[in-house]
N, C-alpha and C. Protein backbone atom coordinates (compact mmCIF):
# COMPACT_ATOMS: atom_id res chain seq x y z
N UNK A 1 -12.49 3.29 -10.36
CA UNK A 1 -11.13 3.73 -10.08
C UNK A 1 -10.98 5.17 -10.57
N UNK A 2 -10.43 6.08 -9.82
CA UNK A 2 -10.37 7.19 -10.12
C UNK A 2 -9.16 7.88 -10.26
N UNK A 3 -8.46 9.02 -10.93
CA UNK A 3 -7.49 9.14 -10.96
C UNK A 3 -6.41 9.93 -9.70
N UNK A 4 -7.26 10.07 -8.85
CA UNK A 4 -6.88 10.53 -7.63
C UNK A 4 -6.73 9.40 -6.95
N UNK A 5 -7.11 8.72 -6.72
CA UNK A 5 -7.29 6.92 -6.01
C UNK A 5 -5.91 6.65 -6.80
N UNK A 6 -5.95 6.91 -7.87
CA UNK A 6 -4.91 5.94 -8.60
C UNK A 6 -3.19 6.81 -8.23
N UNK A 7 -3.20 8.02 -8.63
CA UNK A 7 -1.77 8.78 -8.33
C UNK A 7 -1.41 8.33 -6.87
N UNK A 8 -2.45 8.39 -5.94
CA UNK A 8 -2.25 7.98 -3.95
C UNK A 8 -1.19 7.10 -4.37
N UNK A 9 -1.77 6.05 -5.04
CA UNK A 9 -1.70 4.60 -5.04
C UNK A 9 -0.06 4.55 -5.50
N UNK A 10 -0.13 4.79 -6.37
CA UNK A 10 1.53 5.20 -7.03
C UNK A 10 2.64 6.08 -6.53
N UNK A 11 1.98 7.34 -5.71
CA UNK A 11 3.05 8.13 -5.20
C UNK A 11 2.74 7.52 -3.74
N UNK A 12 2.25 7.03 -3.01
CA UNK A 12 2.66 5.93 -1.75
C UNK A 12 3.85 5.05 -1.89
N UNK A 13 3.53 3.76 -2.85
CA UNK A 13 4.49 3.34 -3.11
C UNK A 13 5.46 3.66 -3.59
N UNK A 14 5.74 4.64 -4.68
CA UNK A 14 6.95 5.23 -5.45
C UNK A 14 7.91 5.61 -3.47
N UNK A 15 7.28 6.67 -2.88
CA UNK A 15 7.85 7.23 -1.72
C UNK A 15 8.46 6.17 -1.26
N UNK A 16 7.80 5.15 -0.64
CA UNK A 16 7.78 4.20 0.69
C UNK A 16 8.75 3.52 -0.59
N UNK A 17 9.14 3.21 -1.54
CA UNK A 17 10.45 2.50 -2.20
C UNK A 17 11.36 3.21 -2.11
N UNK A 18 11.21 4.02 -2.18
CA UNK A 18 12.67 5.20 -2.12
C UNK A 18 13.68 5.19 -0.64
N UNK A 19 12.32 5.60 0.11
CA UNK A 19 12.58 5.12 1.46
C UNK A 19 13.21 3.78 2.20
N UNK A 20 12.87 2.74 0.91
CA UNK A 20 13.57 1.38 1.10
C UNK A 20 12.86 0.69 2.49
N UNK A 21 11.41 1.28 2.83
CA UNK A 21 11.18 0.51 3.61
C UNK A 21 9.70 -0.07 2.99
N UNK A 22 9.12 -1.80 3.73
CA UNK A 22 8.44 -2.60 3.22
C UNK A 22 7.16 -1.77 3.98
N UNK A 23 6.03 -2.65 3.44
CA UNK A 23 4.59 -2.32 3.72
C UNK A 23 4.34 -2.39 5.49
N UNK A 24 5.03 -3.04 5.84
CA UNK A 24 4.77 -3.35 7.08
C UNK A 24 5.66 -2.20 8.00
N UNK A 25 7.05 -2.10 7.87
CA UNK A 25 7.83 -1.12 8.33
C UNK A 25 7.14 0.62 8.65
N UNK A 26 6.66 0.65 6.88
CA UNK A 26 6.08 1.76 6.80
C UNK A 26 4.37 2.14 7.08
N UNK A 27 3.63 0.92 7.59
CA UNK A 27 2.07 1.17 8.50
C UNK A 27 3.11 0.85 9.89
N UNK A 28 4.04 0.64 10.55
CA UNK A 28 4.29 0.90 12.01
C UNK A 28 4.33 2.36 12.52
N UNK A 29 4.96 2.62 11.23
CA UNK A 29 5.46 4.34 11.40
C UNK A 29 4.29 5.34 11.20
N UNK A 30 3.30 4.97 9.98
CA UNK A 30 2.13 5.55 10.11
C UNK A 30 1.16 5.47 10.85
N UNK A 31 1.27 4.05 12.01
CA UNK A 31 0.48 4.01 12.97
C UNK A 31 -0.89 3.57 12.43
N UNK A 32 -0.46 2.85 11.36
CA UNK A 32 -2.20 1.99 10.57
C UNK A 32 -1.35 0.13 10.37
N UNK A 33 -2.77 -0.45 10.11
CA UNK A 33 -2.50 -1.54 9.98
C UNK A 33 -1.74 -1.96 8.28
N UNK A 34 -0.72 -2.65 8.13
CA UNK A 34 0.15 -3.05 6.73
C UNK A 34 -1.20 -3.31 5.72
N UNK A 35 -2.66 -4.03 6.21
CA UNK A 35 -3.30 -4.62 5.21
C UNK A 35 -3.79 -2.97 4.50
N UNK A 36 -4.15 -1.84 5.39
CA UNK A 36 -4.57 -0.64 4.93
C UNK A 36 -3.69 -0.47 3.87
N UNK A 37 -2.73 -0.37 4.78
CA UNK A 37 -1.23 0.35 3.24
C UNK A 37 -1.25 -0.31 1.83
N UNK A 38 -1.00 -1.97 1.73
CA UNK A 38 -1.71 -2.66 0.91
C UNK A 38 -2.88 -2.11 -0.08
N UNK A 39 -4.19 -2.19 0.84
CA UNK A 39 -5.43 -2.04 0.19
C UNK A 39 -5.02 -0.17 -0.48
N UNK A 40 -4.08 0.45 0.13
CA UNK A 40 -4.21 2.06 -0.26
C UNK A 40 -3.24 1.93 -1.78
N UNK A 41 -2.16 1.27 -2.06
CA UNK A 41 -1.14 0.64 -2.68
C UNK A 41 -2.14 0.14 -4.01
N UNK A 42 -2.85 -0.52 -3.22
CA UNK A 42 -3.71 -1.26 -4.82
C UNK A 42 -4.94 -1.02 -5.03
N UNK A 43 -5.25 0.47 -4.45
CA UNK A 43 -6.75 0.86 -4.73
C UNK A 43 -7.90 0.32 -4.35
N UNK A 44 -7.51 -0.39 -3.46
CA UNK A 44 -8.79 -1.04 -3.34
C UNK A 44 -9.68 -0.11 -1.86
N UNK A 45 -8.85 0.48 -1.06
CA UNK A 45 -9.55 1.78 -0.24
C UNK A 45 -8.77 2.94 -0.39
N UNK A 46 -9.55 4.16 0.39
CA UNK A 46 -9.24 5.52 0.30
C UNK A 46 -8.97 6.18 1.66
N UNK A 47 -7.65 6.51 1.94
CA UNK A 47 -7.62 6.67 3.90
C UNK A 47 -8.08 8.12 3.97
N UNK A 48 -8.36 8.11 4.98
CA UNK A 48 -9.10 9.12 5.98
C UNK A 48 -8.16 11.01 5.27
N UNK A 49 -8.53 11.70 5.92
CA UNK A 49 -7.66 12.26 5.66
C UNK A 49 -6.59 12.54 6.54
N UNK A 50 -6.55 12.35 7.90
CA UNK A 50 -6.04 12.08 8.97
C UNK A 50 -4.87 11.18 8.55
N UNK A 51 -5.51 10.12 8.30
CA UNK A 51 -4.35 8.89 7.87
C UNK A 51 -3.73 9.41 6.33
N UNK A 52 -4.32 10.26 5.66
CA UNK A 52 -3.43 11.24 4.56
C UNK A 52 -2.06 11.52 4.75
N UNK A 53 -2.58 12.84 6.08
CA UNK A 53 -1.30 13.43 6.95
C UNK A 53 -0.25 12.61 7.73
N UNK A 54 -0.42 11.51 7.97
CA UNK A 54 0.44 10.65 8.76
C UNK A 54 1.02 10.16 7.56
N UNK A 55 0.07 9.83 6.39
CA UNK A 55 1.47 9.18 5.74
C UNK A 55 2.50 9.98 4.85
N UNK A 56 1.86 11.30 4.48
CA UNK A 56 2.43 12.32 4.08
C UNK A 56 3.69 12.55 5.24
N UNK A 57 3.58 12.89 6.38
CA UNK A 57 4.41 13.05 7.65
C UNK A 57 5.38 12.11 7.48
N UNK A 58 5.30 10.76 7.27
CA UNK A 58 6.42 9.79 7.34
C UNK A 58 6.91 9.48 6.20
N UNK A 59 6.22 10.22 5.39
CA UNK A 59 7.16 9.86 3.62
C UNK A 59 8.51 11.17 3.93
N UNK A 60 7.59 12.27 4.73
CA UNK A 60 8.80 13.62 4.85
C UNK A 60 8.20 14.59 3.21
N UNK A 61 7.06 14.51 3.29
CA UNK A 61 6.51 15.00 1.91
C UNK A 61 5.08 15.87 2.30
N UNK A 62 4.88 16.52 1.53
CA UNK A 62 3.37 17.57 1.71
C UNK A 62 2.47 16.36 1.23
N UNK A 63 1.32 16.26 1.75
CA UNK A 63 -0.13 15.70 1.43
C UNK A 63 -0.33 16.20 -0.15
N UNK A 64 -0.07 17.33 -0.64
CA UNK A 64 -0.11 17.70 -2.21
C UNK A 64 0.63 17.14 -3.46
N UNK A 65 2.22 16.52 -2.07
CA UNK A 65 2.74 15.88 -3.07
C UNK A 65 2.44 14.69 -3.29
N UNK A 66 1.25 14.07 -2.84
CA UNK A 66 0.78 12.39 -2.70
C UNK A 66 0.00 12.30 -4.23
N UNK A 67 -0.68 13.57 -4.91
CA UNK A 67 -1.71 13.98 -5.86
C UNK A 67 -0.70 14.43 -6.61
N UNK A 68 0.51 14.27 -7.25
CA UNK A 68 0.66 14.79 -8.38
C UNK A 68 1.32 13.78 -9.02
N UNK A 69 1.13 14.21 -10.90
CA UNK A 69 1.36 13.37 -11.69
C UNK A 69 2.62 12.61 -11.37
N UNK A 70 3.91 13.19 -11.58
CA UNK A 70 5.22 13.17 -11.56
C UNK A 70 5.92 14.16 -10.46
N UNK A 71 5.45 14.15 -9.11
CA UNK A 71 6.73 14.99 -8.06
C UNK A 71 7.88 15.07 -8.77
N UNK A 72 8.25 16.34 -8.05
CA UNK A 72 9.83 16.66 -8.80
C UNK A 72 10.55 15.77 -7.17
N UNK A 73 10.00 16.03 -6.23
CA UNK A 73 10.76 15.39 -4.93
C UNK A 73 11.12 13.92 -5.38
N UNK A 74 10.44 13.44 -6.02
CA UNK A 74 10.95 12.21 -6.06
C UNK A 74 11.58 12.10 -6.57
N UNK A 75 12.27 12.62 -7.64
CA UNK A 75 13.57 12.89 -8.53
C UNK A 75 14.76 13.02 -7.43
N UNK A 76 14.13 14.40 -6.23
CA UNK A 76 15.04 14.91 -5.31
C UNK A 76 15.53 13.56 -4.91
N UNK A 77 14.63 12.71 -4.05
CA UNK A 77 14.61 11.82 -3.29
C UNK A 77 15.64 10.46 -4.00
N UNK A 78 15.25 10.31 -5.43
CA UNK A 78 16.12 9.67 -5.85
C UNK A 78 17.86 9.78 -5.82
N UNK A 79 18.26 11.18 -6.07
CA UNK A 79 19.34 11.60 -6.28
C UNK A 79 19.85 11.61 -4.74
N UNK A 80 19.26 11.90 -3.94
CA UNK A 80 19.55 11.93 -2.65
C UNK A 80 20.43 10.63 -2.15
N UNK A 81 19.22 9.26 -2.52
CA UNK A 81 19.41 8.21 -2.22
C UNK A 81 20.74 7.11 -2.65
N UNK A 82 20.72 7.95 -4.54
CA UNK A 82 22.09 7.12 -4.69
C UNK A 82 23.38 7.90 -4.32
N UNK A 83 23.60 9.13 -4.08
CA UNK A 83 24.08 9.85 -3.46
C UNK A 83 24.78 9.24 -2.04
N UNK A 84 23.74 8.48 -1.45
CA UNK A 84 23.95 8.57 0.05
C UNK A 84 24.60 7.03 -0.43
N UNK A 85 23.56 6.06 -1.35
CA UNK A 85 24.89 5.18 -1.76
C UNK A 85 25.90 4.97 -2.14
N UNK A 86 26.86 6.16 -2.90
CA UNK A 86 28.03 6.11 -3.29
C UNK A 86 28.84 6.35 -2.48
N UNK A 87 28.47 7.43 -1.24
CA UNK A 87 29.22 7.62 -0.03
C UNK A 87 29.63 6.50 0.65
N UNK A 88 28.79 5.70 0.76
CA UNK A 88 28.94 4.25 1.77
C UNK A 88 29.92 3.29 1.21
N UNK A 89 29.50 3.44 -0.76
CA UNK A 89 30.19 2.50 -0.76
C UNK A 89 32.27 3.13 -0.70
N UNK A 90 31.88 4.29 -1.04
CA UNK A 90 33.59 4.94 -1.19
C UNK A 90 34.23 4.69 0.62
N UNK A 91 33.22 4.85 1.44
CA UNK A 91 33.65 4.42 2.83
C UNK A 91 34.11 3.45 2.86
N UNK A 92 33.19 2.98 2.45
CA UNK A 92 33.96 0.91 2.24
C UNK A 92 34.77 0.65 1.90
N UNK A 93 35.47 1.79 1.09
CA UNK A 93 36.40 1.00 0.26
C UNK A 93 37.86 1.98 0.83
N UNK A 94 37.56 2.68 1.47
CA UNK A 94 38.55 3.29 2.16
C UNK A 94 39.36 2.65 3.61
């Protein structure tokens, strides 16, 4: 296990949660099979680099940001997200 194998593994999933979509949702959109995303999720393979860029492309993130310790985007991404939840819910309640 390596520590590049391992950050993929963590900033895949960290993204694709943020995003709020499941393993399966998010290999339709990358155009790979859910067991890949899985096996990329828990280290157990290493995608192409091709399949890098696609999933970089559908997170809405650089391929550089898949390799780092702590993204600051995902901070972004967080704030974004409850953001976009407080709107909905103040709609609601209007």
């Amino acid at each position: 296990m390596t520590k590049v194998r391992e950050l993929l593994a963590k900033n895949v999933k960290r993204f694709r949660g943020i995003l709020g979509i499941s393993q399966i949702e998010f290999a339709e959109k990358v155009g790979c099979s859910p067991t890949l995303i899985g096996k990329i999720e828990s280290m157990k393979r290493f995608p192409t680099a091709n399949t890098i860029d696609r999933i970089a492309e559908t997170l809405k993130v650089s391929p550089a940001d898949l390799f780092v310790e702590n993204p600051k985007i995902i901070q972004e991404k967080r704030k974004s997200r409850i953001i976009n939840r407080l709107i909905k819910v103040i709609n609601e309640e209007i």
